[in-house]
Protein backbone atom coordinates (compact mmCIF):
# COMPACT_ATOMS: atom_id res chain seq x y z
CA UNK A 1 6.60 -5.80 -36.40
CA UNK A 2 3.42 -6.17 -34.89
CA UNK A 3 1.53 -3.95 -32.93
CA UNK A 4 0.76 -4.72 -29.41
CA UNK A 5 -2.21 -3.28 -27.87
CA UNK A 6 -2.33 -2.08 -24.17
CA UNK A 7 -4.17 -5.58 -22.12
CA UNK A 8 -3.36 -8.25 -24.92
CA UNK A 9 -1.62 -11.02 -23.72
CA UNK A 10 1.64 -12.61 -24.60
CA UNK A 11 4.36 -15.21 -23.55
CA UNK A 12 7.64 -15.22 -23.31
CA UNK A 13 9.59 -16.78 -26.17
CA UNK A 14 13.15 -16.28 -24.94
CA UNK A 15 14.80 -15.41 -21.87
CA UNK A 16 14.78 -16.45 -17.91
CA UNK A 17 11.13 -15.73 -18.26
CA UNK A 18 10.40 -18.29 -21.03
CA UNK A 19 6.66 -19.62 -21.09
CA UNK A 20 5.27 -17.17 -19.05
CA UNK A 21 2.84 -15.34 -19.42
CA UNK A 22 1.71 -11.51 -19.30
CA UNK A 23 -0.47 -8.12 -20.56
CA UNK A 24 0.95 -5.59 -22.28
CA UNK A 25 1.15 -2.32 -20.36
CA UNK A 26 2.12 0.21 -23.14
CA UNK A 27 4.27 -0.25 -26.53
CA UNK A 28 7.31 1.73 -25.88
CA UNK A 29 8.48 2.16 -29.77
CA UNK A 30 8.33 -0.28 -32.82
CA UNK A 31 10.62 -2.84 -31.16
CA UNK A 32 9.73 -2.74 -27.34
CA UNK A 33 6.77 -2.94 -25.07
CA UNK A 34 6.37 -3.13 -21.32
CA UNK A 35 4.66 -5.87 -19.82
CA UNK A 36 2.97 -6.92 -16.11
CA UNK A 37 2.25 -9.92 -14.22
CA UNK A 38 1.12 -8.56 -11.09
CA UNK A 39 3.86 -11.07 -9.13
CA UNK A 40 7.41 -10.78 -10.50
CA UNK A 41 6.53 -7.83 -12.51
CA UNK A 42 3.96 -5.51 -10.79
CA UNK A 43 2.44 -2.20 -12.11
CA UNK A 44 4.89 -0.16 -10.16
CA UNK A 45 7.66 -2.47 -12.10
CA UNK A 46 6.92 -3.51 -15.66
CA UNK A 47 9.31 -5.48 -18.11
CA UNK A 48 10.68 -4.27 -20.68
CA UNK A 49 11.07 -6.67 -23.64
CA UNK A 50 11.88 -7.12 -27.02
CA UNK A 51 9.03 -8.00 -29.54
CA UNK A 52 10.42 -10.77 -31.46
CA UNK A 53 10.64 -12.57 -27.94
CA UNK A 54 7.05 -13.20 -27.53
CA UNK A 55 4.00 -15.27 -28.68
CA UNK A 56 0.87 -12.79 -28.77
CA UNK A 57 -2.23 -14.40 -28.55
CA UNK A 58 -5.89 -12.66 -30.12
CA UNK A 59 -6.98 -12.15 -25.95
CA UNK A 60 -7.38 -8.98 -24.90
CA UNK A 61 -7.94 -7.43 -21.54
CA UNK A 62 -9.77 -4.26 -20.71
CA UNK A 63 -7.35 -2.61 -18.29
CA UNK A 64 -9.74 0.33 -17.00
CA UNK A 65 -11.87 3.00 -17.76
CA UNK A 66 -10.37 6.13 -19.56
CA UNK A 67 -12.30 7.93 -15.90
CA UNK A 68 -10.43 5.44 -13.81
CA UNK A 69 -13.76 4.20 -12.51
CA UNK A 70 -12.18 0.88 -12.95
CA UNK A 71 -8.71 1.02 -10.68
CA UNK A 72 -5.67 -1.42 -12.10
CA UNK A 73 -4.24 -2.99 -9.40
CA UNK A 74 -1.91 -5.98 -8.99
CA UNK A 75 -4.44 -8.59 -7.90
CA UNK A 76 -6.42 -7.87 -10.91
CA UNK A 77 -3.72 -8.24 -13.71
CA UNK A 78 -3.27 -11.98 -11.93
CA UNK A 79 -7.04 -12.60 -12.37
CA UNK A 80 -7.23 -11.64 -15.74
CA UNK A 81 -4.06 -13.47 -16.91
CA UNK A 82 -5.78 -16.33 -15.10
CA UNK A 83 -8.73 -16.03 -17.41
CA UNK A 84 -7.23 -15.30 -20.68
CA UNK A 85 -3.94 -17.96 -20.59
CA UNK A 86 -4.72 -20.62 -22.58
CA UNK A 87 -4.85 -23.91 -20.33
CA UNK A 88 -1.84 -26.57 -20.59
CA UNK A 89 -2.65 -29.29 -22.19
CA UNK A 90 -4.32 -27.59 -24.99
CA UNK A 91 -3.16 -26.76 -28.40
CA UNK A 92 -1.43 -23.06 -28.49
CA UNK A 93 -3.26 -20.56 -29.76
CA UNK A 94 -0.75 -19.17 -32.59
CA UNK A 95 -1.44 -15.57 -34.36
């Protein structure tokens, strides 16, 4: 499996959610990470889902400072998912 890093982006490859986008809050184990949207799935309730559901892409996102000068909040995981989702129309970015 691969490893997921904490503010890399992915999309949803099976599922109710398919084609959407998200970050990755924190790998859970080998098979499972948790992931935010900041609309359906805010900080205060990630998704869990399977690995082999999802496209990651070689974006990542710097979600804070280890200090917590930097706050995570909602608002901000849309922004950055804004920034880093490829735009439709464009060939997907495959790694």
């Amino acid at each position: 499996m691969v490893e997921l890093k904490p503010g890399q982006l992915v999309r949803s490859l099976a599922g109710r959610d398919k084609g959407k986008h998200y970050l990755v809050l924190q790998e859970i184990n080998q098979r499972t990470v948790l992931l935010v949207d900041g609309y359906s799935r805010p900080l205060a309730k990630p998704k869990k889902k399977n690995k082999a559901h999802l496209q990651h892409y070689d974006r990542r996102a710097d979600l804070g400072e280890p200090d917590g000068t930097d706050k995570l909040c909602d608002s901000r995981l849309i922004r950055l998912i804004k920034e880093l989702a490829p735009v439709e129309g464009t060939p997907n970015e495959e790694v």
